[in-house]
C-alpha atoms as a PDB file:
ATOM      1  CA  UNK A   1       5.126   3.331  -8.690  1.00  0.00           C
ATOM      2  CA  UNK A   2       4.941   6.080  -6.483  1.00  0.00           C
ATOM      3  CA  UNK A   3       6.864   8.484  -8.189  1.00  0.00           C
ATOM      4  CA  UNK A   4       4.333   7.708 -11.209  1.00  0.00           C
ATOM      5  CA  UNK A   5       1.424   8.212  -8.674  1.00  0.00           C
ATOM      6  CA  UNK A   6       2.688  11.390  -7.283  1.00  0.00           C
ATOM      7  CA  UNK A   7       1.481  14.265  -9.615  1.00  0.00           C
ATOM      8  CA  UNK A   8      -1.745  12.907 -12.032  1.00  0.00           C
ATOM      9  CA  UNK A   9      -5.020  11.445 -10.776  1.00  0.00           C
ATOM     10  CA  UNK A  10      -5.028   9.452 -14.398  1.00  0.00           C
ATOM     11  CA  UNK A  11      -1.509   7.952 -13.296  1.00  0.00           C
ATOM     12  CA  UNK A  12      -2.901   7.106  -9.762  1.00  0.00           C
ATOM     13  CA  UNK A  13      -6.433   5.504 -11.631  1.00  0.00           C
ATOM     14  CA  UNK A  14      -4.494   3.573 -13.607  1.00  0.00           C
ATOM     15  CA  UNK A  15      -2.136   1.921 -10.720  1.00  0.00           C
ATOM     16  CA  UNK A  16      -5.298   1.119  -9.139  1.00  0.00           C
ATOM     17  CA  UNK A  17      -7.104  -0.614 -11.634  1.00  0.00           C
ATOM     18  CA  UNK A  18      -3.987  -3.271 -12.385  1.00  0.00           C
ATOM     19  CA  UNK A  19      -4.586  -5.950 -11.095  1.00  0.00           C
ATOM     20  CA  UNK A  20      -1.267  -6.545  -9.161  1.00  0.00           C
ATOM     21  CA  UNK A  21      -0.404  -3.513  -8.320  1.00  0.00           C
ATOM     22  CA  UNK A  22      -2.954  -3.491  -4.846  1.00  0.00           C
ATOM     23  CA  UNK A  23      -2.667  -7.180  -4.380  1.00  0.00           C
ATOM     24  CA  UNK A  24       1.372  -6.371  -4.129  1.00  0.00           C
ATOM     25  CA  UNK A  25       0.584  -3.892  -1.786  1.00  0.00           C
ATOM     26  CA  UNK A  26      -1.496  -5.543   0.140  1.00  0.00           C
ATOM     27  CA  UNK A  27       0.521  -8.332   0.637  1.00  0.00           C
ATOM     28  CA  UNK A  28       3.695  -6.851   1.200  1.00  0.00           C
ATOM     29  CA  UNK A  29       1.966  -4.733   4.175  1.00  0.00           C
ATOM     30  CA  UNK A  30       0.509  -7.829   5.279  1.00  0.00           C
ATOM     31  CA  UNK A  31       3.561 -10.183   5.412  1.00  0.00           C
ATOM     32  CA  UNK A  32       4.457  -9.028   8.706  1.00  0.00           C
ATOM     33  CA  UNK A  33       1.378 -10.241  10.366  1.00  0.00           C
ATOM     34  CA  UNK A  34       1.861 -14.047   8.676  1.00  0.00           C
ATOM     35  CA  UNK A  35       5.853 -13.504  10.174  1.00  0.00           C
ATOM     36  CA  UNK A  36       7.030 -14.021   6.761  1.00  0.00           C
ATOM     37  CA  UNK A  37      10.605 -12.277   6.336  1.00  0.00           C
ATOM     38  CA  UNK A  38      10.246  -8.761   4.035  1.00  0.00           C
ATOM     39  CA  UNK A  39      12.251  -6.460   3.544  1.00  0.00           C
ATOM     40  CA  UNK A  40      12.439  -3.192   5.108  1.00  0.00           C
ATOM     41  CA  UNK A  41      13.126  -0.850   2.108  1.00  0.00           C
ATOM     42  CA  UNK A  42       9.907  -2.871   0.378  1.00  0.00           C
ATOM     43  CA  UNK A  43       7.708  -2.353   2.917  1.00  0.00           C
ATOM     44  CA  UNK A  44       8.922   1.506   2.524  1.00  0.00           C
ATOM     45  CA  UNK A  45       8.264   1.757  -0.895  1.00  0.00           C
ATOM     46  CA  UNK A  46       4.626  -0.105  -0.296  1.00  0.00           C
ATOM     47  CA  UNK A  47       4.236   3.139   2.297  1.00  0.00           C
ATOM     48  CA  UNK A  48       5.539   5.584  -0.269  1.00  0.00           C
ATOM     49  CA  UNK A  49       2.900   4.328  -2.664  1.00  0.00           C
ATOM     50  CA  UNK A  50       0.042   4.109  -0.849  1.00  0.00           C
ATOM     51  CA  UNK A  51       1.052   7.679  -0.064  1.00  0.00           C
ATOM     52  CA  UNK A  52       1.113   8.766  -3.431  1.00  0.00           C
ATOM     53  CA  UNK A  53      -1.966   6.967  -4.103  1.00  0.00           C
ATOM     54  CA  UNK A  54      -4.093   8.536  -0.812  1.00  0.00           C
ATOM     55  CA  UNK A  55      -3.720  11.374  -2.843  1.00  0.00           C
ATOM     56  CA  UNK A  56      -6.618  11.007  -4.412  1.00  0.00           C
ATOM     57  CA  UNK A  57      -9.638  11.403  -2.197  1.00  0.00           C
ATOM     58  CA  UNK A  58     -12.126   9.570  -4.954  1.00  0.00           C
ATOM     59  CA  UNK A  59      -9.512   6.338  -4.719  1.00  0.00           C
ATOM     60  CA  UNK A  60      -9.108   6.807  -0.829  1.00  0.00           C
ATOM     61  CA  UNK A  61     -12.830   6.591  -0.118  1.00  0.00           C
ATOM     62  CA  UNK A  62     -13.205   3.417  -2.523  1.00  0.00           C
ATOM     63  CA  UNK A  63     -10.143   1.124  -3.547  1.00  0.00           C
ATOM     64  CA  UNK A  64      -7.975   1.893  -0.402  1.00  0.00           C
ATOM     65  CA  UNK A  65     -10.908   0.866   1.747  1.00  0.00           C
ATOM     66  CA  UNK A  66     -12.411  -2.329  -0.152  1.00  0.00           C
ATOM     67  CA  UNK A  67      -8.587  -3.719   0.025  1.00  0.00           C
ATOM     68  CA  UNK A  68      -8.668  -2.754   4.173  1.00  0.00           C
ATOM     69  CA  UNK A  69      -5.448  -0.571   3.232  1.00  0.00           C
ATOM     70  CA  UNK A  70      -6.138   0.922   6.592  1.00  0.00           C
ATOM     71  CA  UNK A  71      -6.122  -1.777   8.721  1.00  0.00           C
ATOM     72  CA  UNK A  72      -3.000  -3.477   7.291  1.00  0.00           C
ATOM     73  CA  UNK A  73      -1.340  -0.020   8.151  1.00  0.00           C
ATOM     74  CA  UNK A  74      -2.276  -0.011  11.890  1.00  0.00           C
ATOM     75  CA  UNK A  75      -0.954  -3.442  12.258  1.00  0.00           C
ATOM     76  CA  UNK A  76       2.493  -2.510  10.275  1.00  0.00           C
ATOM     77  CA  UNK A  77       2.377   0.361  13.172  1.00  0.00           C
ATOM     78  CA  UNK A  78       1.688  -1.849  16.170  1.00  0.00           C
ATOM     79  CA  UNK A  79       3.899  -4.503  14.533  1.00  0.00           C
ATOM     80  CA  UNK A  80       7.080  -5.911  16.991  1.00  0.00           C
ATOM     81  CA  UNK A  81       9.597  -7.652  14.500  1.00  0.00           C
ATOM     82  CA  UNK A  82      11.493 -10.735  16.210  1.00  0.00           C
ATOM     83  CA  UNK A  83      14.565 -11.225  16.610  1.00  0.00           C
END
């Protein structure tokens, strides 16, 4: 998904307006605050995504903030896995 967000606003629009594709990203950033066991290359490729996707400064200023992208992000940050 990122590689298909990477170079075309329509391609980044269109990402956006399935429905799974944020509530996958959402949740897979958010799995580490419920302690649920993800992996590390997903929560990568979530990152990568959301990269591709902050691309665009129209989607950045709407979707990524009504789905408190940002705030999921500074807890993956702050996060301390368990061991």
């Amino acid at each position: 998904m990122a590689e298909l967000a990477a170079m075309r606003e329509a391609s980044r629009t269109q990402l956006v307006e399935h429905p799974i594709v944020m509530t996958t990203i959402t949740r897979v950033l958010s799995s580490n605050e419920d302690d649920e066991r993800i992996s590390p290359a997903l929560l990568i490729a979530a990152c990568r995504c959301l990269t591709s996707l902050s691309r665009s400064v129209k989607l950045l200023r709407t979707t990524l903030v009504d789905c408190s992208i940002g705030s999921l992000l500074c807890q993956l940050v702050r996060w301390q896995p368990t061991r």
